[in-house]
Protein backbone atom coordinates (compact mmCIF):
# COMPACT_ATOMS: atom_id res chain seq x y z
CA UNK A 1 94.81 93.01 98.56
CA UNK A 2 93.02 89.66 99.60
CA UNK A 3 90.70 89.00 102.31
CA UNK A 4 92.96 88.91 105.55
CA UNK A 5 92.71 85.30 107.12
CA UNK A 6 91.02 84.46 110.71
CA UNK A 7 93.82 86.46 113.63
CA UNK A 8 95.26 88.58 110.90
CA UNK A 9 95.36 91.95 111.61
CA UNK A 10 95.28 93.88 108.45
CA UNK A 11 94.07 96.63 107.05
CA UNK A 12 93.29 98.24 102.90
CA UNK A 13 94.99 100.93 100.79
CA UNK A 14 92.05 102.91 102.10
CA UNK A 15 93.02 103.52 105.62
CA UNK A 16 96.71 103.99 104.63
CA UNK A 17 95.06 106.76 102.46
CA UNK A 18 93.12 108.32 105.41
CA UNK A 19 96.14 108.19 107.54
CA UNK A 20 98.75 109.78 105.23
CA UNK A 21 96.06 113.02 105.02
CA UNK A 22 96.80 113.28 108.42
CA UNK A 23 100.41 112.26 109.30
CA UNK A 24 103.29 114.60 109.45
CA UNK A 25 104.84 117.23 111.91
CA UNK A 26 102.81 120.19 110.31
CA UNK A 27 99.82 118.73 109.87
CA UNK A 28 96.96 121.88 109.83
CA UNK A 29 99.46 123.83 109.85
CA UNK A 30 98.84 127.49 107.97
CA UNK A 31 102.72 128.93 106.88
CA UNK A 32 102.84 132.04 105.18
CA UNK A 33 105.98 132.41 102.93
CA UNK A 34 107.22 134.74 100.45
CA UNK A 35 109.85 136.98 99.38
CA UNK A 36 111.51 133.16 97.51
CA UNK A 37 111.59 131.38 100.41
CA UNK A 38 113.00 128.53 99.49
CA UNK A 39 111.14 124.96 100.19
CA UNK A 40 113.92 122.73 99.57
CA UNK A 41 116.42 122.95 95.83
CA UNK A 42 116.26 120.32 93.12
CA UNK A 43 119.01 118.49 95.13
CA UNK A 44 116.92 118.62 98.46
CA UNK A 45 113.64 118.96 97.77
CA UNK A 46 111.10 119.44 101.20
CA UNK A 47 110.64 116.41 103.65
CA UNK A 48 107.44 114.50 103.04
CA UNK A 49 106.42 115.31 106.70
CA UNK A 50 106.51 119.14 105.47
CA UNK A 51 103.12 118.39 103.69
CA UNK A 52 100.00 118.43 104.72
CA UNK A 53 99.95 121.98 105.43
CA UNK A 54 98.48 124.99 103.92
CA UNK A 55 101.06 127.46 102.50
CA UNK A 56 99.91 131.02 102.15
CA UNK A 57 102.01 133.55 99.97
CA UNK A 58 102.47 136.46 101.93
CA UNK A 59 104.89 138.40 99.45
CA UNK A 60 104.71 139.73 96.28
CA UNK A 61 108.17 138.32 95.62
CA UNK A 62 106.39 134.58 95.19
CA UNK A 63 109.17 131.48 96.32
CA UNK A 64 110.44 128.03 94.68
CA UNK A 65 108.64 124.67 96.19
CA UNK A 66 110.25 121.41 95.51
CA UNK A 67 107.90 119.01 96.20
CA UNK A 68 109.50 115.33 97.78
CA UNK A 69 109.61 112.03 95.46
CA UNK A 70 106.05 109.97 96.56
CA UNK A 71 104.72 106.50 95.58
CA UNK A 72 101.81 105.36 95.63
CA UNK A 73 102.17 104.61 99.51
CA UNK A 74 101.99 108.10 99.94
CA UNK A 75 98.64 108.62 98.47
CA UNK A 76 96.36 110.92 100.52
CA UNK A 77 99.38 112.98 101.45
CA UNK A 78 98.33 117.28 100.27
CA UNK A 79 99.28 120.46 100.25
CA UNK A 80 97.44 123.70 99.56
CA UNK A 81 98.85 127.43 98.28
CA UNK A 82 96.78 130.23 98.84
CA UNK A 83 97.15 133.53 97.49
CA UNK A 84 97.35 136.56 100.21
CA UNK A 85 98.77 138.53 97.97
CA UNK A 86 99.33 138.55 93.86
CA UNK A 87 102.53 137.16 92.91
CA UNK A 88 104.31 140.43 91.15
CA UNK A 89 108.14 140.42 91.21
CA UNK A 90 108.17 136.54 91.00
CA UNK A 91 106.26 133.73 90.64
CA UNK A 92 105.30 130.36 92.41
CA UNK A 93 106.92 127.91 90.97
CA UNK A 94 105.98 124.33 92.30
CA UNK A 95 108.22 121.36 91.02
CA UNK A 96 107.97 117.62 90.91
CA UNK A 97 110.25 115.19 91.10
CA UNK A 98 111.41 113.37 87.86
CA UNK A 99 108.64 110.50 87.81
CA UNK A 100 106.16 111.90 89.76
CA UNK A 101 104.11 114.37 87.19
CA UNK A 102 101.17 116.72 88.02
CA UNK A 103 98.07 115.64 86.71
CA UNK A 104 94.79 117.88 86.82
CA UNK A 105 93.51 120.63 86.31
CA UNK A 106 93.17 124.39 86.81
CA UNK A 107 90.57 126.85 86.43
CA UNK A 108 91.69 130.71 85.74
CA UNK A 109 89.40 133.32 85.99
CA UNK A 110 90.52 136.74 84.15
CA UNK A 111 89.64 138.98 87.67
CA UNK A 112 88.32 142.11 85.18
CA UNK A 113 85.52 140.09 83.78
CA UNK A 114 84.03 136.93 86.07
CA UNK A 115 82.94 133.73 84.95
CA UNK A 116 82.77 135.44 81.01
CA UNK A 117 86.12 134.95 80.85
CA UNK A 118 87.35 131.44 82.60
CA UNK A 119 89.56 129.27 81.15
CA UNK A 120 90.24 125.70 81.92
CA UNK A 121 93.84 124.24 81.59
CA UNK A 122 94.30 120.01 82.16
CA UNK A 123 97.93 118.87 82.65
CA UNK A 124 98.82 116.54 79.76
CA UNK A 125 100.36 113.80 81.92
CA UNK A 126 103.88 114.28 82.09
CA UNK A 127 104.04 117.89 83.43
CA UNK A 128 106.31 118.74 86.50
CA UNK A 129 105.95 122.15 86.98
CA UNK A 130 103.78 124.56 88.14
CA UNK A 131 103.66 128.49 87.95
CA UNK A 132 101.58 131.00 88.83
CA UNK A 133 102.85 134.37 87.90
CA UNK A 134 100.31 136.65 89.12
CA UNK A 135 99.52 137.45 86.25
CA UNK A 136 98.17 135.08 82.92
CA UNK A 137 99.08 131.73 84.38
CA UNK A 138 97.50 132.61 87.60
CA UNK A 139 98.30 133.89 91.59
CA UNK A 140 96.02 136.82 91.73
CA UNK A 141 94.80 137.34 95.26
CA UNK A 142 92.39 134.35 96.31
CA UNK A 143 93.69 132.12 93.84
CA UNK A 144 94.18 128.30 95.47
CA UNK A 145 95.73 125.23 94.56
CA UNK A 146 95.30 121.83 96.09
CA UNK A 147 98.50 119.27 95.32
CA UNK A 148 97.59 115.50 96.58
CA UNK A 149 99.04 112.54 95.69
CA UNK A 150 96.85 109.71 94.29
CA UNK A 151 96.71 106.67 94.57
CA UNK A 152 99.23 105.95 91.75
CA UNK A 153 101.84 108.06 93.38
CA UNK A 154 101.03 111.38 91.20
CA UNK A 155 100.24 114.67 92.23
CA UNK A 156 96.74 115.36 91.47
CA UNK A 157 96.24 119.26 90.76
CA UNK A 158 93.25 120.94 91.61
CA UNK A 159 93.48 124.75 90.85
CA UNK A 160 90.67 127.46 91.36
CA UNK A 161 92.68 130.11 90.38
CA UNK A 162 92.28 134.10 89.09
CA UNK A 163 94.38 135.88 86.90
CA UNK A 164 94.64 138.66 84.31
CA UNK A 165 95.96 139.26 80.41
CA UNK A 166 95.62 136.35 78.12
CA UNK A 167 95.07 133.63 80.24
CA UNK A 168 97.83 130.27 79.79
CA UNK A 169 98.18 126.99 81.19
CA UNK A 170 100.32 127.09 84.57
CA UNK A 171 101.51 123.40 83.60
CA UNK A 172 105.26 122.89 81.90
C-alpha cells in the first residue's frame, strides 16, 4: 500500500488485521460443544462471524467443524478448541476449505511421561484437516489449538496438545 496523499483517509493491512481479531457476533465468546455437534457440513460450512470464539469440547463424543472460505482480508480472524474432556467415542475433526490449507504446527505430549516424550508435527502446506482423537493424534484433557488466518489467507495452526499411544501428526 502507498503513502495515502494529503485529506486521504486511509488506513494499512495492519489495522484491518487488528480489527478482524475482534469483529464478529461471538466475539469472546466461550461455547462448549460436543456429542458431534455439528459446525456447519462441507456444503455449509460456519459463518465467518462464528469465529473468534473459543470452543470448548464438553463431550466425549468430539463434533465436525467446517471452517468458512477466508482471504487474505480476513487475516487476524481465530478460533480456539479446548479440551474439557478427552475426545473418546469420536474425534475433532476441523476442516478447511479447498484452497485455504492449515499451516503450523502442533506439539503432542504423551500424558504418561511429560516433556520425555513430546513430539512435534508441522503441516506440510497443503493439509486441510485436522483431528484430534483423544488419543495418538491428540484431545486429551487440556489439549488447545489456536486456528488464525494469516495474512495470506491460511489458517495458521498452533497446537499445544497431549495425547497417549504412539504419538501421529493430527494434519491430513
Amino acid at each position: 500500500m502507498g503513502i495515502p496523499q494529503y485529506g486521504m483517509n486511509k488506513h494499512g493491512d495492519d489495522l484491518d488485521w487488528a480489527k478482524n481479531t475482534v469483529s464478529g457476533d461471538k466475539f469472546g465468546t466461550v461455547e462448549v460443544a460436543g456429542n458431534n455437534t455439528q459446525y456447519g457440513t462441507a456444503a455449509a460450512p460456519m459463518a465467518k462471524s462464528q469465529l473468534n470464539r473459543t470452543i470448548v469440547n464438553g463431550h466425549t463424543n468430539g463434533f465436525d467443524m467446517f471452517l468458512p472460505a477466508v482471504s487474505a482480508d480476513d487475516a487476524g480472524m481465530w478460533l480456539v478448541i479446548k479440551f474439557g474432556v478427552a475426545s473418546g467415542g469420536a474425534s475433532v475433526i476441523v476442516t478447511a476449505a479447498t484452497g485455504d490449507p492449515l499451516v503450523g504446527n502442533c506439539t503432542i505430549t504423551k500424558a504418561t511421561d511429560a516433556v520425555a516424550n513430546q513430539a512435534y508435527f508441522a503441516s506440510d502446506g497443503s493439509d486441510l484437516i485436522l483431528t484430534l482423537d483423544g488419543t495418538t493424534t491428540g484431545g486429551l484433557i487440556g489439549s488447545r489449538v489456536k486456528l488464525q488466518v494469516n495474512k495470506d489467507g491460511y489458517w495458521a495452526v498452533d497446537g499445544i496438545l497431549n495425547g497417549s499411544g504412539t504419538l501421529a501428526t493430527p494434519f491430513s
